[in-house]
Protein backbone atom coordinates (compact mmCIF):
# COMPACT_ATOMS: atom_id res chain seq x y z
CA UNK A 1 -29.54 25.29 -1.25
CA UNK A 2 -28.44 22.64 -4.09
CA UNK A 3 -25.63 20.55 -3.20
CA UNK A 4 -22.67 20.46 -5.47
CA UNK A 5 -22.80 17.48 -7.57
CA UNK A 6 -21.14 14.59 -6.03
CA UNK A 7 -20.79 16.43 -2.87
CA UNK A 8 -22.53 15.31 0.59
CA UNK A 9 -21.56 15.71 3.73
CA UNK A 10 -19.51 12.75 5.72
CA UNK A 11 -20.89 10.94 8.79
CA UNK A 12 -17.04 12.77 10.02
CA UNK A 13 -18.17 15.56 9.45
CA UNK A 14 -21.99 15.61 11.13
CA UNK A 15 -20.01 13.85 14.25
CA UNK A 16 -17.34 16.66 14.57
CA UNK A 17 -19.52 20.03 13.47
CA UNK A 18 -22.22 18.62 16.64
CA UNK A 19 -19.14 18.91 19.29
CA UNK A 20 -19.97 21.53 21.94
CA UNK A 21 -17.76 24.62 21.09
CA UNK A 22 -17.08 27.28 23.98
CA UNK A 23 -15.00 30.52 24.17
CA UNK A 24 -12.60 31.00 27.03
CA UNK A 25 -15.32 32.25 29.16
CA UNK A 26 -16.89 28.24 28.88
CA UNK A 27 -20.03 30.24 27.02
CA UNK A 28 -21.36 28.37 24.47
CA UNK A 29 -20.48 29.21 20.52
CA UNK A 30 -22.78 28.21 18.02
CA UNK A 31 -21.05 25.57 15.16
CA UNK A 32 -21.70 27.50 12.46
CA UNK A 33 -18.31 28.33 10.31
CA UNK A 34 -17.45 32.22 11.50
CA UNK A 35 -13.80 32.57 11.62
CA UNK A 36 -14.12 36.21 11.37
CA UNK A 37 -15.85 35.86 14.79
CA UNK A 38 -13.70 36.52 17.86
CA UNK A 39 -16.09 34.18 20.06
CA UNK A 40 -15.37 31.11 17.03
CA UNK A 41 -11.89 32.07 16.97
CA UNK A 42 -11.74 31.34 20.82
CA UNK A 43 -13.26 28.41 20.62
CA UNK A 44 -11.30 26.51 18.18
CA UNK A 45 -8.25 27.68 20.30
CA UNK A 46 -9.59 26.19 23.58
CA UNK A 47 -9.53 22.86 21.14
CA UNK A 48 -6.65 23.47 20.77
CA UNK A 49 -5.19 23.71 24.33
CA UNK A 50 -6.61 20.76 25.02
CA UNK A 51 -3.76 19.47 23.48
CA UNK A 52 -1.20 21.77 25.58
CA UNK A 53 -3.53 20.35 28.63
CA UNK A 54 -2.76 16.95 27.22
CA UNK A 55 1.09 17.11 27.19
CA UNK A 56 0.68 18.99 30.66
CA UNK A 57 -0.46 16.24 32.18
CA UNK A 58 1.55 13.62 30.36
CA UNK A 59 4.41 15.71 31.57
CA UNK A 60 3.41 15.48 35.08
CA UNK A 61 3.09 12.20 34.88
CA UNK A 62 6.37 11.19 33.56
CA UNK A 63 8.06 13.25 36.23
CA UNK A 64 5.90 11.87 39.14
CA UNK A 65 7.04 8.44 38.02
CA UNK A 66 10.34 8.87 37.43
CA UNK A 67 10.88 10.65 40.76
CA UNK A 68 8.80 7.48 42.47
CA UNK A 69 11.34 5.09 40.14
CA UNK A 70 14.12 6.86 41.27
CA UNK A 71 13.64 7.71 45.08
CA UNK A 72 11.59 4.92 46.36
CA UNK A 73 12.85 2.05 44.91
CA UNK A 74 14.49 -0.72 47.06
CA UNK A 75 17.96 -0.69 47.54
CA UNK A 76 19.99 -3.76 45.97
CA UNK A 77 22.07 -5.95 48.18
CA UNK A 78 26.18 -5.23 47.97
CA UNK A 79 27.25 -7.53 44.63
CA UNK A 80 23.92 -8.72 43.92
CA UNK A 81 23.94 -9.66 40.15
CA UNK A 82 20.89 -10.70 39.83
CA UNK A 83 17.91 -8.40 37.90
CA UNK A 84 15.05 -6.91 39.92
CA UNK A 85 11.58 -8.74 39.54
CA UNK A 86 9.70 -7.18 36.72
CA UNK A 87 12.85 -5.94 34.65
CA UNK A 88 11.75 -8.13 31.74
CA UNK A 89 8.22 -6.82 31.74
CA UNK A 90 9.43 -3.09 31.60
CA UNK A 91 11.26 -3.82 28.50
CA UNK A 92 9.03 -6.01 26.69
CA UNK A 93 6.50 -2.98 27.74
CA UNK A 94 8.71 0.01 26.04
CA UNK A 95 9.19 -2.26 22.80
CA UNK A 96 5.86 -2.99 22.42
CA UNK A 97 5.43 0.95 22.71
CA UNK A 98 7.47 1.95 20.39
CA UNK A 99 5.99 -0.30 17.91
CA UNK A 100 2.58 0.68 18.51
CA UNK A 101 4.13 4.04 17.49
CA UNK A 102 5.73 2.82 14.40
CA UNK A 103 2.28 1.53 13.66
CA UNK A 104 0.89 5.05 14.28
CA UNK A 105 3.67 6.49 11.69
CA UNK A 106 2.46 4.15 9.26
CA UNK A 107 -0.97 6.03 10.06
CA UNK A 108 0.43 9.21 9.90
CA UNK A 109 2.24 8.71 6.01
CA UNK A 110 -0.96 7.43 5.34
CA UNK A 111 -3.02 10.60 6.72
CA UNK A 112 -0.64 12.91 5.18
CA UNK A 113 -0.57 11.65 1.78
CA UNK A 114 -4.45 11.41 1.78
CA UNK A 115 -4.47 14.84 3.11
CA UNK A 116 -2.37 16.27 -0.05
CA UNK A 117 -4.65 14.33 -1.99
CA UNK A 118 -7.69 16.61 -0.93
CA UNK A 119 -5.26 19.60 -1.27
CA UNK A 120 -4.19 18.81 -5.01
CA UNK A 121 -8.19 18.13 -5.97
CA UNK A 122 -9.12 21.22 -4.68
CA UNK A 123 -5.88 22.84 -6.01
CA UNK A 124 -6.90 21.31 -9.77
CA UNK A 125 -10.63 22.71 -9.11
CA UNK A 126 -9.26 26.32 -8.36
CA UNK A 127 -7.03 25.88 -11.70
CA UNK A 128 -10.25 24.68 -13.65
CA UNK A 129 -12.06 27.20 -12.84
CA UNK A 130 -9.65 29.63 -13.57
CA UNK A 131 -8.63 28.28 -17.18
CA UNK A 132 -12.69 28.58 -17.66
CA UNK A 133 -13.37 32.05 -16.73
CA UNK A 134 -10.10 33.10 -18.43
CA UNK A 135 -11.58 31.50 -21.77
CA UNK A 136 -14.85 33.24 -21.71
CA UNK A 137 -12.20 36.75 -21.09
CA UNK A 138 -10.54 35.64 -24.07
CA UNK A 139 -13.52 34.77 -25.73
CA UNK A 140 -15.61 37.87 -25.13
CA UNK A 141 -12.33 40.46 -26.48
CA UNK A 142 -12.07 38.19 -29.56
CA UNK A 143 -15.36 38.72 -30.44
CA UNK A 144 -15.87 42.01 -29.69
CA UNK A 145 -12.58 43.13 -31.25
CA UNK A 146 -13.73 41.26 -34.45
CA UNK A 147 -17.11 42.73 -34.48
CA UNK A 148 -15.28 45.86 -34.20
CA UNK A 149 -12.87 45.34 -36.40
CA UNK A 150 -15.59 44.61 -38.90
CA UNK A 151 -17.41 48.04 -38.41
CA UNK A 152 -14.69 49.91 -38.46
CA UNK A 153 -12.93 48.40 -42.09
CA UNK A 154 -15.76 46.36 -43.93
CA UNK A 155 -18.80 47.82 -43.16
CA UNK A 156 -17.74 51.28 -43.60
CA UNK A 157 -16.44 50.23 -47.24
CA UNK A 158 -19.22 48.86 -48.38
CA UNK A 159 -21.38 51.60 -46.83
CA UNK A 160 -18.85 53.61 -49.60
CA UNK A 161 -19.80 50.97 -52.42
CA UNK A 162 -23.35 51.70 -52.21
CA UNK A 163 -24.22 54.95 -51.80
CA UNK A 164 -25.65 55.66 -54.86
CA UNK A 165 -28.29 53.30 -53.49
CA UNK A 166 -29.75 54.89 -50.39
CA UNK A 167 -31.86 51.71 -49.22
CA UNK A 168 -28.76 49.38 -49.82
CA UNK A 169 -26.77 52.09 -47.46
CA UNK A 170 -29.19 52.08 -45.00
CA UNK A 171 -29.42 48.02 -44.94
CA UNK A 172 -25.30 48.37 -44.42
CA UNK A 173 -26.06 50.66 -41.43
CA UNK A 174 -28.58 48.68 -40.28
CA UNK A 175 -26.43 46.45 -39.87
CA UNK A 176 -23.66 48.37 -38.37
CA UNK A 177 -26.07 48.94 -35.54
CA UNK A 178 -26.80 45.39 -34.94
CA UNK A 179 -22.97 44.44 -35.13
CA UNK A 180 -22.19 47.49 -32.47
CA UNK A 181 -25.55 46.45 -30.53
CA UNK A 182 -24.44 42.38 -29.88
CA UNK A 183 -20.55 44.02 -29.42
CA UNK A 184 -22.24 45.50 -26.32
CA UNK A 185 -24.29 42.30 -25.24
CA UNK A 186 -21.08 40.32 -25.28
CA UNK A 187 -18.99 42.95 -23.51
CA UNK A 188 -21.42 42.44 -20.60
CA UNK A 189 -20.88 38.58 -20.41
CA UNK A 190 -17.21 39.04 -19.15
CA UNK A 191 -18.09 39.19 -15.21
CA UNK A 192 -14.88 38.04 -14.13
CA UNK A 193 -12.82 40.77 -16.04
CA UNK A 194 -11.07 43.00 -13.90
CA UNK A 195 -11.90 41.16 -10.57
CA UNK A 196 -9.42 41.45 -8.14
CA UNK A 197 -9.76 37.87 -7.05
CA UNK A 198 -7.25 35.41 -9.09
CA UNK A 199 -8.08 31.32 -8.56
CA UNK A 200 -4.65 30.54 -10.01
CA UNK A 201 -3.23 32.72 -7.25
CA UNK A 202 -5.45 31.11 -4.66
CA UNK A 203 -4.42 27.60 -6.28
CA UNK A 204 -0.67 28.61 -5.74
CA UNK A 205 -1.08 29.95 -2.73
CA UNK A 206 -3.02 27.01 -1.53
CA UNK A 207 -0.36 24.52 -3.17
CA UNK A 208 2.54 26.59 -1.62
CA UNK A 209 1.47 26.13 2.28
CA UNK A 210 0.28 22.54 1.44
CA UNK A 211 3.91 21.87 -0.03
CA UNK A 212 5.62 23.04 2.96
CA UNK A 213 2.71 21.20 5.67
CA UNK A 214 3.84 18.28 4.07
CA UNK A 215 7.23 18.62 4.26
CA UNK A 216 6.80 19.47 7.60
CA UNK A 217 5.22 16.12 8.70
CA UNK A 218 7.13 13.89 6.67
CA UNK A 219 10.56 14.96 9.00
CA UNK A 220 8.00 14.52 11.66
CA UNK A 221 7.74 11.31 10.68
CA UNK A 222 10.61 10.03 9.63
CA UNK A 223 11.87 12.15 13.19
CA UNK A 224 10.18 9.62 15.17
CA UNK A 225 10.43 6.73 12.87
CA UNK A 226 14.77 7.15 13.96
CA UNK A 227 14.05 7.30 17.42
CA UNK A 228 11.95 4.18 17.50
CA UNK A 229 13.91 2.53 15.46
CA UNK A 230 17.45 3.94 17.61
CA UNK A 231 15.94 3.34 20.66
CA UNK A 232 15.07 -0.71 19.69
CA UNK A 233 18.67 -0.97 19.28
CA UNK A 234 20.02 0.92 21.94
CA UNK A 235 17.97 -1.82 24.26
CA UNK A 236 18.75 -4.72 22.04
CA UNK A 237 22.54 -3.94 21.95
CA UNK A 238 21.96 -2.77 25.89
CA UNK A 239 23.52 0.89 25.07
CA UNK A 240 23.64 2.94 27.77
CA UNK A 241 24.24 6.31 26.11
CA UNK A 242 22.33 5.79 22.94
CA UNK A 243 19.38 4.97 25.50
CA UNK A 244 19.97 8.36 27.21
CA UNK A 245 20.34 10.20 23.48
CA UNK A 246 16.58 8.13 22.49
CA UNK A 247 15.10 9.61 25.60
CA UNK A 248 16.14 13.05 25.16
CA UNK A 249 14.98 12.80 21.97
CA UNK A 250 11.74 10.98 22.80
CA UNK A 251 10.45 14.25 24.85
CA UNK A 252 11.03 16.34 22.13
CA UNK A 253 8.82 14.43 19.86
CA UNK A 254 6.20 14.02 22.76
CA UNK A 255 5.76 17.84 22.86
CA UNK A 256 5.68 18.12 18.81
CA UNK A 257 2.98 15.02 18.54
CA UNK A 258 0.94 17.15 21.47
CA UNK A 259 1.32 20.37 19.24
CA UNK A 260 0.64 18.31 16.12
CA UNK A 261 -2.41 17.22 17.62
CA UNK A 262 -3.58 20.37 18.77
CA UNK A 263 -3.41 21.86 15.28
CA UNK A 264 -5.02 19.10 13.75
CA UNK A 265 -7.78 18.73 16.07
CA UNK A 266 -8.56 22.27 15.63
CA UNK A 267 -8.28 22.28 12.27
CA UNK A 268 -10.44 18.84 11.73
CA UNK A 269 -13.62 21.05 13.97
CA UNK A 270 -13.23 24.48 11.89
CA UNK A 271 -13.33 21.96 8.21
CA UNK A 272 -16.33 20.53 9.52
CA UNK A 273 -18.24 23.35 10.16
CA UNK A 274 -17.33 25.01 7.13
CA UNK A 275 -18.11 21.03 5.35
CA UNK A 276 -21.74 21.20 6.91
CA UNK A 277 -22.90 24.02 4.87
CA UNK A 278 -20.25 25.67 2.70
CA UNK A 279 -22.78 27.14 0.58
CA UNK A 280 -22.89 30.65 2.70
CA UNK A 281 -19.65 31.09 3.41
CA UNK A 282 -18.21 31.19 -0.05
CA UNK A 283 -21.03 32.89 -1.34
CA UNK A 284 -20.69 35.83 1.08
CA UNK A 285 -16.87 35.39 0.97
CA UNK A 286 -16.80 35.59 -2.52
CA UNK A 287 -18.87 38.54 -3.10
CA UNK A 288 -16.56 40.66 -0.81
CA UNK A 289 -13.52 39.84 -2.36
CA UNK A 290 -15.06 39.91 -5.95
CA UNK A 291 -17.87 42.68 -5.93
CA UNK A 292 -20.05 40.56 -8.19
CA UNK A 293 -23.91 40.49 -7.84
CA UNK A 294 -25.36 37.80 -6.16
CA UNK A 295 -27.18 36.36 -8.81
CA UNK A 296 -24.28 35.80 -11.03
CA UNK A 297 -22.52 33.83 -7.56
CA UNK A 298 -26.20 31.94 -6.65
CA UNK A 299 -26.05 30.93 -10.41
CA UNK A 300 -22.85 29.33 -10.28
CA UNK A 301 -22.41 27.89 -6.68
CA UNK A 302 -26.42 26.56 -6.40
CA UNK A 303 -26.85 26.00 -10.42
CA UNK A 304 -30.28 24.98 -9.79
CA UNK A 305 -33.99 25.47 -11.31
CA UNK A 306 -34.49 27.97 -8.52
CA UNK A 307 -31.61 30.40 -9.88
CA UNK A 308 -31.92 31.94 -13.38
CA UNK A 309 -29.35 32.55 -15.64
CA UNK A 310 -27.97 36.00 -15.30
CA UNK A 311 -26.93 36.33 -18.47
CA UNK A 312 -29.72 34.67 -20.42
CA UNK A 313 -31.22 38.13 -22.04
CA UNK A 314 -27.94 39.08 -22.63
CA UNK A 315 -26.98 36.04 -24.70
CA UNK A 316 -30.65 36.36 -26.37
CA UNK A 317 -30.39 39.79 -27.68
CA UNK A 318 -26.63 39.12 -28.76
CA UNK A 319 -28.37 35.97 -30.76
CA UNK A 320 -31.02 37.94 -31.90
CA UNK A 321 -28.60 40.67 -33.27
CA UNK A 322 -26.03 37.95 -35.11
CA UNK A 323 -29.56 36.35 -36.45
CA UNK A 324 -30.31 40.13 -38.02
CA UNK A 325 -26.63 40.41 -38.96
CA UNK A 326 -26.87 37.81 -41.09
CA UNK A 327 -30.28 38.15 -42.56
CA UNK A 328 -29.53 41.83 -43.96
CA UNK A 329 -26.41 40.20 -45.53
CA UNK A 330 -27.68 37.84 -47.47
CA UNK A 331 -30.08 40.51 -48.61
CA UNK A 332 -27.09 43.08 -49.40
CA UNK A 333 -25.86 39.63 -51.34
CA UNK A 334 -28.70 38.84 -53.06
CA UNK A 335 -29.64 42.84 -54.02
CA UNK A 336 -26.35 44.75 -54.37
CA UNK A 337 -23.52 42.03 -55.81
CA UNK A 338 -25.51 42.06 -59.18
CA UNK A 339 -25.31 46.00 -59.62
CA UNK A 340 -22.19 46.51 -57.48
CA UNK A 341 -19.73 43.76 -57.60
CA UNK A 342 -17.13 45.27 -55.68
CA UNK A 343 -19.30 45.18 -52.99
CA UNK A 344 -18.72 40.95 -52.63
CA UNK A 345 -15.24 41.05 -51.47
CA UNK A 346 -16.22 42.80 -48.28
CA UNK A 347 -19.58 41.17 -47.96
CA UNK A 348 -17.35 37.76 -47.92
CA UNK A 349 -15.30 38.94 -45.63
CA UNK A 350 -18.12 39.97 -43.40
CA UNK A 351 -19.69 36.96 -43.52
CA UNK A 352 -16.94 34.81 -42.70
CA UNK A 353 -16.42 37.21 -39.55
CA UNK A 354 -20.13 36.49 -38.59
CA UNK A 355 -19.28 32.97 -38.84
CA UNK A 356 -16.23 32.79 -36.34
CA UNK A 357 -18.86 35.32 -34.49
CA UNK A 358 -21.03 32.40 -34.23
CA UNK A 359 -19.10 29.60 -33.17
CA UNK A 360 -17.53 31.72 -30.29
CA UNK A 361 -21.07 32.66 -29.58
CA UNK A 362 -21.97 28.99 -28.98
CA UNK A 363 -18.84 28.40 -26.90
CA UNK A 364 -19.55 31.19 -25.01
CA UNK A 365 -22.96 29.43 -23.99
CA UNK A 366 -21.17 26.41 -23.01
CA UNK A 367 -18.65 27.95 -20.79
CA UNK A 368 -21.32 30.44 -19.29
CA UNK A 369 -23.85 27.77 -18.34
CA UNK A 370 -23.46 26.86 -14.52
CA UNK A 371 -22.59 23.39 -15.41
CA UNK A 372 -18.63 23.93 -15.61
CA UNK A 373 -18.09 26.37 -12.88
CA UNK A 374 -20.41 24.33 -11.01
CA UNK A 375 -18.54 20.67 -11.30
CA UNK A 376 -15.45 22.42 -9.90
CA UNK A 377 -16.65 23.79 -7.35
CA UNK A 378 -17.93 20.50 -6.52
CA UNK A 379 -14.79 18.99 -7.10
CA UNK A 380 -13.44 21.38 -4.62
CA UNK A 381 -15.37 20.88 -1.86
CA UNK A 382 -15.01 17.06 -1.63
CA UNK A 383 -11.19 17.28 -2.06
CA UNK A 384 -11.51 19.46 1.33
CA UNK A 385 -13.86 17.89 2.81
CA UNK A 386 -13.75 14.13 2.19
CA UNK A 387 -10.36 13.24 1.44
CA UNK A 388 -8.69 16.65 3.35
CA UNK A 389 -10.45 15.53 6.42
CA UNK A 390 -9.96 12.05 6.29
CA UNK A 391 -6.28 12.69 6.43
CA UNK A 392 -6.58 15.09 9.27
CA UNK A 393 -8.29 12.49 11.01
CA UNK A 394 -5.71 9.92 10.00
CA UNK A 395 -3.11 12.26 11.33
CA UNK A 396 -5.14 12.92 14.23
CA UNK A 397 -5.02 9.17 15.15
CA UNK A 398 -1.27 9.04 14.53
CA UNK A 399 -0.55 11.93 16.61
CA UNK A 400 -2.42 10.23 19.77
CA UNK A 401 -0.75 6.69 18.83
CA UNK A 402 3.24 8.66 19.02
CA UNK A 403 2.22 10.30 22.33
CA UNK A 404 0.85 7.49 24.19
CA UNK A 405 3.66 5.78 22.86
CA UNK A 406 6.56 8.45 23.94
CA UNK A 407 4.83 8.29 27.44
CA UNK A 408 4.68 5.23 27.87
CA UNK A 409 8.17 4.98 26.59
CA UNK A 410 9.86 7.61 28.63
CA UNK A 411 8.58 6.13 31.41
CA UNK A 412 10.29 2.50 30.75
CA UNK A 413 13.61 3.64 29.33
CA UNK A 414 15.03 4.68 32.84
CA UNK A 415 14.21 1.15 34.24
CA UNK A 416 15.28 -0.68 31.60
CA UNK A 417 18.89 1.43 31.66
CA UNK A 418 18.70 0.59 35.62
CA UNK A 419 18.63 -2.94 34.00
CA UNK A 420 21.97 -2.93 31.88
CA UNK A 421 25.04 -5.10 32.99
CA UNK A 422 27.66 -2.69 34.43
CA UNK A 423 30.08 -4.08 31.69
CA UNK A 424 27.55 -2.24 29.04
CA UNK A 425 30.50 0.67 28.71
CA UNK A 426 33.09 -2.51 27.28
CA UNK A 427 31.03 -4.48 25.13
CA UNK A 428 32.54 -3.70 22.13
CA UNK A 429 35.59 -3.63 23.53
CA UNK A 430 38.46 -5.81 22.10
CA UNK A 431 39.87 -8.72 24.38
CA UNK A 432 43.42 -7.89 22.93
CA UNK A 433 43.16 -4.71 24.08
CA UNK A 434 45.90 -3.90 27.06
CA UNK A 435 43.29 -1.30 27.40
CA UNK A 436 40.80 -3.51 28.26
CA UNK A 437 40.81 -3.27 32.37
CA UNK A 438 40.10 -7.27 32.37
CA UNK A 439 43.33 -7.97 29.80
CA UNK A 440 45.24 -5.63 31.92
CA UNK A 441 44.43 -7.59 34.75
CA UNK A 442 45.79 -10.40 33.66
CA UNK A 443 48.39 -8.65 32.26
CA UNK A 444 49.64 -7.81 36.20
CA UNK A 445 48.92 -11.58 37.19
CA UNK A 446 51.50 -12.95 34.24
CA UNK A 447 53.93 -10.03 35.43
CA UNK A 448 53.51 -11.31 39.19
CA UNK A 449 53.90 -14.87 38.64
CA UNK A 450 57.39 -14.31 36.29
């Protein structure tokens, strides 16, 4: 099968679609794109879970070291001021966490803006395509109408002019069956008419979930962006409680960067299969939802030497009839204007109509020829599967940069609190203040010594 032009598959894509795939029975599934298929289904769901496995054991993990932190640690001698060995390593070891994971959000911007990228291109390809076959529609009732139009009001009146000439009147009929015979031709070139299968609405359908996945990952992002940022400062400033709020709120973003990268992992396998050989898919896709023949689809998603047009005799006999339409006009013209000259006014009319005829007869090849349709598609397929993917991927990367960073954070933020000076609850409070238990201290001793 041709290749679309432009179009080949990734090295991303060969790498991904020759991962093993199983169902939750372990059986092997094959890689070929079936999501119809309960045993495919399965199997990009176990790809899934590994992510759920993932923040399982990162879970586990946390816990088992904070309960080791917490209940086998070394007690500290009675008014020992001095920090534990290692103290400055556990810090130094969150913060450089937590900016490897503002490193991964610059990823993940990155990812998600390429992904909308691949979204818009195929979202302009869907639109393309539609403004295309909704011009050959258009183009096909113009003509027909004014072919009609023409039988029905000129023709019949100059049929009326000459009939005391019987060959001139059968000339005029003559052509009145050519005019009615390419009216039919062209009403057959309108394939798309009355399919129940819109692109625009696919295109904003498409655009709608693609607007609100982005959304989505840019509070994501700027989510975890805050609680790196909040939790630098809570250990710079040595803030008890806004360490305690960062932490809480570290978990919660562990367990949405998991889920995150369960759905994009899964989603990244499924694209490549489909990537490998789209070809199939759509064409058997499209034919459901459509009803067309597969010629007309193998036409316009191969557009090779191998596929004929489909409408090629169609478009010939509609020529041939427009060619005969004009030839038995110029003969009414040249025979009937000298003896009947009210017979030029509607002969002029009729040939001006066989004119526009023309020209939307030669669009009408344009926009039929695979070429258009074709380039779209094209255009499609490597907005999904070049720059779609490589966002995925991007995101994929972020979403394993924030977790190992969260872990590795959660588990440092309780030592490092175990770290803070006891006076941490007073630091911003105000020596003047006979609140302050130090100023009211010496507020007793000045009483004591008067």
């Amino acid at each position: 099968m041709g290749a679309p032009p432009g179009y080949r598959p990734s090295a991303w894509v060969h790498l991904l679609h020759q991962l093993p795939r199983a169902d939750f029975q372990l059986r092997p599934v094959p890689s070929g794109f079936a999501p119809q298929e309960q045993e495919y289904q399965q199997a990009l769901l176990l790809v899934a879970a590994l992510a759920g496995l993932g923040l399982g054991l990162s879970l586990i993990f946390i816990a088992v070291y904070l309960i080791r932190f917490c209940c086998c640690r070394p007690p500290e001698p009675p008014g020992s001021k001095t920090p534990s060995p290692g103290g400055g390593c556990v810090t130094w070891s969150c913060i450089v966490a937590l900016l490897a994971g503002c490193i991964g959000i610059g990823i993940g911007f990155y990812g998600n803006s390429e992904t909308s990228d691949g979204v818009s291109q195929l979202s302009s390809a869907l639109l393309h395509a539609n403004h295309t076959l909704s011009a050959i529609d258009h183009l096909v009732l113009e003509t027909v109408e004014r072919l009609g139009e023409a039988v029905r009001t000129e023709l019949t009146t100059l049929e009326e002019v000459l009939e005391p000439r019987t060959e001139l009147v059968a000339a005029a009929r003559g052509a009145r069956r050519q005019a009615e015979a390419a009216a039919q031709q062209l009403q057959g070139l309108a394939f798309w008419q009355g399919v129940p299968l819109s692109p625009l609405q696919v295109a904003e359908d498409v655009s709608f979930v693609e607007e609100y996945r982005w959304l989505a990952y840019v509070l994501l992002l700027l989510l975890e962006l805050l609680v790196c940022l909040f939790t630098l400062l809570g250990l710079a400033k040595q803030s008890k409680w806004l360490v305690i709020v960062m932490t809480v709120m570290s978990l919660l973003v562990l367990v949405l960067s998991w889920g995150s990268m369960g759905l994009e992992a899964a989603t990244a396998v499924g694209l490549s299969d489909f990537c490998s050989n789209p070809d199939p898919y759509v064409l058997n896709l499209t034919q459901e939802e459509t009803g067309l023949s597969s010629d007309i689809l193998s036409y316009y998603f191969l557009c090779n030497q191998a596929v004929s047009n489909p409408f090629q005799q169609r478009l010939t006999l509609s020529q041939r009839a427009l060619a005969n339409i004009h030839s038995q006009l110029l003969g009414l013209e040249r025979e009937a204007v000298p003896q009947f000259p009210s017979a030029q006014k509607p002969l002029l009319s009729l040939e001006e109509t066989l004119n526009v005829t023309e020209g939307n007869f030669h669009q009408l090849v344009a926009l039929l020829h695979c070429r258009g349709l074709h380039k779209d598609y094209g255009a499609a397929l490597r907005g999904l599967c070049e720059d779609a993917l490589e966002g995925l991927l991007f995101l994929l990367l972020f979403s394993l940069l924030s977790a190992g960073a969260l872990a590795t954070a959660l588990c440092s933020l309780p030592r490092a609190w175990a770290l803070f000076p006891p006076s941490d609850d007073y630091d911003d409070t105000d020596d003047d203040d006979p609140f302050n238990p130090q100023e009211s201290k010496r507020f007793v001793q000045w009483q004591s010594s008067i």
